[in-house]
Protein backbone atom coordinates (compact mmCIF):
# COMPACT_ATOMS: atom_id res chain seq x y z
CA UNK A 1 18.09 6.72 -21.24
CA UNK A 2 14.82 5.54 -19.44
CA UNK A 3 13.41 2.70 -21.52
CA UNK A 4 11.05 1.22 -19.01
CA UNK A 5 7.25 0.61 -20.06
CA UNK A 6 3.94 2.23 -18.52
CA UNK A 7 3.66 -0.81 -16.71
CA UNK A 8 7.26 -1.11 -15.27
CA UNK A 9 6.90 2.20 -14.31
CA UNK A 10 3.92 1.00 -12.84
CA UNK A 11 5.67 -1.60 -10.79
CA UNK A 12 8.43 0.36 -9.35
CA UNK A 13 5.48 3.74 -8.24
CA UNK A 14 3.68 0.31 -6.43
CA UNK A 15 7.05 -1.50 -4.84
CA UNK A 16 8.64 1.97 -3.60
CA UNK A 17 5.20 2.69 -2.08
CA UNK A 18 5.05 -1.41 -0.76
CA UNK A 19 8.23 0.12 1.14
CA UNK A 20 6.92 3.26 2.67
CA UNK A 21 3.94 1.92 3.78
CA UNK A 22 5.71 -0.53 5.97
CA UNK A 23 6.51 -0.04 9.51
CA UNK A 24 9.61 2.64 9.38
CA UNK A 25 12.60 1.28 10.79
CA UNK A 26 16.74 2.04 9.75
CA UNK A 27 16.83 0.24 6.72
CA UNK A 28 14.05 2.30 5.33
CA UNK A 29 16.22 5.43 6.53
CA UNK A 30 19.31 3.63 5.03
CA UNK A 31 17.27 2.75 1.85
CA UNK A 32 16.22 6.30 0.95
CA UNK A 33 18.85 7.05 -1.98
CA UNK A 34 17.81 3.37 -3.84
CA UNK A 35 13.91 4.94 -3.25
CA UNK A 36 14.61 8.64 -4.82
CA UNK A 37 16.58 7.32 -7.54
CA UNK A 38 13.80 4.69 -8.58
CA UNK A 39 11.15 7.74 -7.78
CA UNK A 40 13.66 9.53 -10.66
CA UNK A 41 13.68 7.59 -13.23
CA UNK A 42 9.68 7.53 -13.27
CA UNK A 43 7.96 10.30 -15.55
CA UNK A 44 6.56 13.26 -14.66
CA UNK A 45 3.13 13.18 -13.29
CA UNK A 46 1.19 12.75 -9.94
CA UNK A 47 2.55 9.56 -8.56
CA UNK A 48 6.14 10.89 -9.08
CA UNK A 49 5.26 14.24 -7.64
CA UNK A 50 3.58 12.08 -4.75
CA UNK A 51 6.64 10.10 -3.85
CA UNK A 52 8.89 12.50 -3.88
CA UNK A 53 6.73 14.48 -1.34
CA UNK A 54 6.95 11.78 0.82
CA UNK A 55 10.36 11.11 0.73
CA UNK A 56 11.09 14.98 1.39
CA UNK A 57 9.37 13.97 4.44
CA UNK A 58 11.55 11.61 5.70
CA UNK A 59 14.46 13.61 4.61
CA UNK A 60 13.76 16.12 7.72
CA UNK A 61 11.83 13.41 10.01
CA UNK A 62 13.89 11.38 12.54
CA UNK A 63 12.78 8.01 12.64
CA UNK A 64 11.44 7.71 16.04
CA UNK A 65 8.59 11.03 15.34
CA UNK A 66 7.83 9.32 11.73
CA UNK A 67 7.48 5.53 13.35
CA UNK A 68 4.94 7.04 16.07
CA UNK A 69 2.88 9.07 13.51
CA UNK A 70 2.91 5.48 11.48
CA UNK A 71 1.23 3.79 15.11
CA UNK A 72 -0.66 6.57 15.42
CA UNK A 73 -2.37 7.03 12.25
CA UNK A 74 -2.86 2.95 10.79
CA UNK A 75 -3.30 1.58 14.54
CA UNK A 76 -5.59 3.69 16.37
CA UNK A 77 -7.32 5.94 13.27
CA UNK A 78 -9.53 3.16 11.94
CA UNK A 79 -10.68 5.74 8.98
CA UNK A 80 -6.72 5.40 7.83
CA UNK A 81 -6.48 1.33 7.78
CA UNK A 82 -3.98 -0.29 5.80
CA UNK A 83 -5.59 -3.25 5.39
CA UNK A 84 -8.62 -3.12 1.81
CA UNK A 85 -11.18 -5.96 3.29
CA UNK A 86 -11.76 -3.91 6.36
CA UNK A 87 -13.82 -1.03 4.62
CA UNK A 88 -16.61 -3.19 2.91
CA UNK A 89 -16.41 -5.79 5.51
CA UNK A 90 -15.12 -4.30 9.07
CA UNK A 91 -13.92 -7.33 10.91
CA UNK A 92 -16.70 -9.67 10.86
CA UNK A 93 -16.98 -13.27 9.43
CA UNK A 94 -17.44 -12.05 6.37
CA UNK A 95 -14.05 -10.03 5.86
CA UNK A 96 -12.47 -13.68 6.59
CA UNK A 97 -14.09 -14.80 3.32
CA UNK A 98 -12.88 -11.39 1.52
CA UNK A 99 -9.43 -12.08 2.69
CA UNK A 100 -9.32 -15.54 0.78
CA UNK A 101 -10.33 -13.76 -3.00
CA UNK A 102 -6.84 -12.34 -2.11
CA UNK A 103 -5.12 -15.11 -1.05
CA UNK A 104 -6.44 -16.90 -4.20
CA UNK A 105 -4.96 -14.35 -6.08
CA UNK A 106 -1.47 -14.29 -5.01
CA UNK A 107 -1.29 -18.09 -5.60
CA UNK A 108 -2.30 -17.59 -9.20
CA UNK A 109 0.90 -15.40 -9.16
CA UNK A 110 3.01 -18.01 -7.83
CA UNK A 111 3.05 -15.78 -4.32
CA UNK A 112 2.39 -17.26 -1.36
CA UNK A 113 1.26 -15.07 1.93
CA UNK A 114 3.92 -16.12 5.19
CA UNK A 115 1.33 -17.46 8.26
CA UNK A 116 -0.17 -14.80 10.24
CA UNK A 117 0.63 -11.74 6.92
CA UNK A 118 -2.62 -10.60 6.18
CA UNK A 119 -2.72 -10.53 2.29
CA UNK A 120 -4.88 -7.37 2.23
CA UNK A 121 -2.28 -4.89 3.19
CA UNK A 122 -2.05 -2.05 0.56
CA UNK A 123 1.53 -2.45 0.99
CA UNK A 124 1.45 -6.61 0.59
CA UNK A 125 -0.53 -5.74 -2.41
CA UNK A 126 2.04 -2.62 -4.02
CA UNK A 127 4.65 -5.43 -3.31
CA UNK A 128 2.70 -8.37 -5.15
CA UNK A 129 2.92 -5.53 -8.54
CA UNK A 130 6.42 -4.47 -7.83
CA UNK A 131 7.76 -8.37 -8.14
CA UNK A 132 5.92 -9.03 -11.45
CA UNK A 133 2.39 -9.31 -10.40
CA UNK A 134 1.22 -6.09 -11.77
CA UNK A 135 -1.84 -7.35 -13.32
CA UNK A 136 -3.17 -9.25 -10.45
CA UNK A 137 -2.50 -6.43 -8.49
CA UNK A 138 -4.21 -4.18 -9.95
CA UNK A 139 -7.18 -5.92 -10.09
CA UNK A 140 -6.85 -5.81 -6.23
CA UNK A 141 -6.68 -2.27 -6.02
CA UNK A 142 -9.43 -1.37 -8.87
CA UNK A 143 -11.83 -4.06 -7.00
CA UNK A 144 -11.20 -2.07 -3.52
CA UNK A 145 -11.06 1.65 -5.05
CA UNK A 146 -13.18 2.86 -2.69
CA UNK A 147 -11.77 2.05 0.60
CA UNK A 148 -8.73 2.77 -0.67
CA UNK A 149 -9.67 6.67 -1.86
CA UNK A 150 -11.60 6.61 1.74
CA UNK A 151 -8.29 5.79 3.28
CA UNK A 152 -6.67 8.62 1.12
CA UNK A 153 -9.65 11.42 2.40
CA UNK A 154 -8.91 10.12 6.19
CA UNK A 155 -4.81 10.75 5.80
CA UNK A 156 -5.87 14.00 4.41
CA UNK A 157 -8.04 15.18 7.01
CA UNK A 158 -5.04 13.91 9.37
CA UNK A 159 -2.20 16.01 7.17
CA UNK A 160 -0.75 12.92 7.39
CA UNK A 161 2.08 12.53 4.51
CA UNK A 162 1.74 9.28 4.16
CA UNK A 163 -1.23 10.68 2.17
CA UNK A 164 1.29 11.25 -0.65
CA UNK A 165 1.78 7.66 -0.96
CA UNK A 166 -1.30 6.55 -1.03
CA UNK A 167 -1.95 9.52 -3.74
CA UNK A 168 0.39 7.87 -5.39
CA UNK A 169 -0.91 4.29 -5.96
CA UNK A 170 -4.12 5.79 -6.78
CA UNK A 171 -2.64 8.08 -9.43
CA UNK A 172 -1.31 4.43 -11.20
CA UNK A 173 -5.49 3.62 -11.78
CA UNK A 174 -7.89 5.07 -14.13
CA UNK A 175 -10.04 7.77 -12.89
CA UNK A 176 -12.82 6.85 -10.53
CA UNK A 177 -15.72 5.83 -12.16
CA UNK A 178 -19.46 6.26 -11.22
CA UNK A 179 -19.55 3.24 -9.72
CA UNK A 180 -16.66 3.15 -8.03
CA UNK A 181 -17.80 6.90 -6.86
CA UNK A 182 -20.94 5.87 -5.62
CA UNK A 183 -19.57 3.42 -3.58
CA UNK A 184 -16.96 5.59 -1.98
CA UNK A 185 -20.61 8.11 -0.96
CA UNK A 186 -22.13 4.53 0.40
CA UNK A 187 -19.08 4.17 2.71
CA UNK A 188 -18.04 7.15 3.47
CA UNK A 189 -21.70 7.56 4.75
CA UNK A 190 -21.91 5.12 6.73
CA UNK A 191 -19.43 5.28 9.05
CA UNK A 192 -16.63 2.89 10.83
CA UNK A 193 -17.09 -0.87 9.26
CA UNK A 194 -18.77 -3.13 11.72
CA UNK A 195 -16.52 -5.29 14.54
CA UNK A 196 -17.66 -8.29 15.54
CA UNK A 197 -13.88 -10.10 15.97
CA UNK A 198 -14.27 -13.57 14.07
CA UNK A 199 -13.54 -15.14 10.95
CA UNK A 200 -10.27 -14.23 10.80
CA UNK A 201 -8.45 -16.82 12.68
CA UNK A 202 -6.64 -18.33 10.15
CA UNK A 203 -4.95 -15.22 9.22
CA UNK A 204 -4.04 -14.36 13.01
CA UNK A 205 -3.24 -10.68 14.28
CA UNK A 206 -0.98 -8.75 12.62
CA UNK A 207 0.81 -5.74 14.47
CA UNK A 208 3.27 -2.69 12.92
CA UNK A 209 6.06 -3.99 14.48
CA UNK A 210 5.63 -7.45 13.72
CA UNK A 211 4.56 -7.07 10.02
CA UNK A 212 6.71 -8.93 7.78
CA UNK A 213 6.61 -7.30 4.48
CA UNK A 214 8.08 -4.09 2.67
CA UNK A 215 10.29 -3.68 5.91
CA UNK A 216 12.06 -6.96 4.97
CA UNK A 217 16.01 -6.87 3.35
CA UNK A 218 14.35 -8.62 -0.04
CA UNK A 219 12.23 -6.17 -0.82
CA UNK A 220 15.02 -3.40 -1.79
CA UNK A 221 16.48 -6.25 -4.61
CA UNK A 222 13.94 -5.75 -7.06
CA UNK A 223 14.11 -1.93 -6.78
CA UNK A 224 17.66 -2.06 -7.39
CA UNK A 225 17.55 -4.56 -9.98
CA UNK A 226 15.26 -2.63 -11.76
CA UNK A 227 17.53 0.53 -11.57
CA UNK A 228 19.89 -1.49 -13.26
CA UNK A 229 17.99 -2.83 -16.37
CA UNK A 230 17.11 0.50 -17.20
CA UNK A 231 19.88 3.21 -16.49
């Protein structure tokens, strides 16, 4: 009997989608039956349908094609970044300041961000929610709707399936507002964020292959915990 609440099954749609949206390696591969049976026990509804699209996907994808279309699409498509700061703020001086309001916020959870893990990574952020942090999270996400629905559009126009993920996190929000609409026009509208390569030194660079968070062993414990509360 599923007795989870709306905002458990919150937390588990945001930590299996902290997972996907990590760099793919085996132990995602090796992962995938803890993933579909968390993606089960979630109700019926858009971010279920979402995940389970996805994870179709990697049923019939070897992992080298799926770890290419994953450089491909959130290393060299700058419409498709992972990371929220860069669509108000590009990466100029000012995203460095942006980056901190996160930072900030995953102290107040009793998080702290390993050196050189930019804290603005949708998946750093799904993760925060799926270890207890659902609130704070959220107010991540809601506060960067609209780079995170422009990132959604751009995996679309790419027929990229990690679209279904990102569907998915969005699906866990209320519906877009007016503001938050407008500001997604504003964006969209204006193009690629501006570059100017400072402000960010504290944070360091950050590659696929390097990143250190959903891809990590840990990360699969509170998924499986979870599965066991509520079976």
């Amino acid at each position: 009997m599923n007795r989870r609440t709306p905002g458990e099954h919150v937390a588990v749609t945001h930590q299996v989608a902290s997972v996907l949206l990590g760099y793919p390696d085996e132990r995602l591969y090796d992962a995938r039956p803890v993933l579909a049976e968390a993606v089960t026990g979630l109700p019926d509804g858009p971010a279920a349908t979402h995940l389970r699209e996805f994870l179709a996907h990697l049923d019939v994808t070897p992992l080298p094609g799926l770890a290419a279309h994953y450089v491909e699409i959130f290393d060299f498509k700058r419409r498709c970044c992972p990371y929220l700061t860069y669509y108000t703020h590009g990466d100029t001086r000012k995203r460095g300041m942006a980056l901190l309001r996160f930072k900030h916020a995953f102290r107040a959870a009793g998080f702290e961000i390993s050196d050189g893990e930019l804290p603005d990574h949708l998946a750093v952020v799904c993760e925060l929610s799926g270890r207890g942090a659902s609130r704070e999270a959220t107010r991540l996400l809601q506060e960067h709707r609209p780079g995170v629905e422009l990132m959604l559009r751009a995996l679309e126009a790419e027929s990229s399936p990690y679209a279904h993920v990102v569907a998915a996190v969005l699906a866990t929000l209320p519906p877009l507002g007016p503001r938050d609409r407008a500001a997604l026009h504003k964006l969209a509208a204006e193009g690629p964020p501006p570059a100017e390569e400072v402000g960010l030194e504290p944070y360091g660079a950050t590659t696929p292959q390097d990143f250190p968070g959903p891809l990590d062993g840990h990360l699969y414990a509170p998924l499986e915990g979870q599965l066991e509360d509520h079976r």
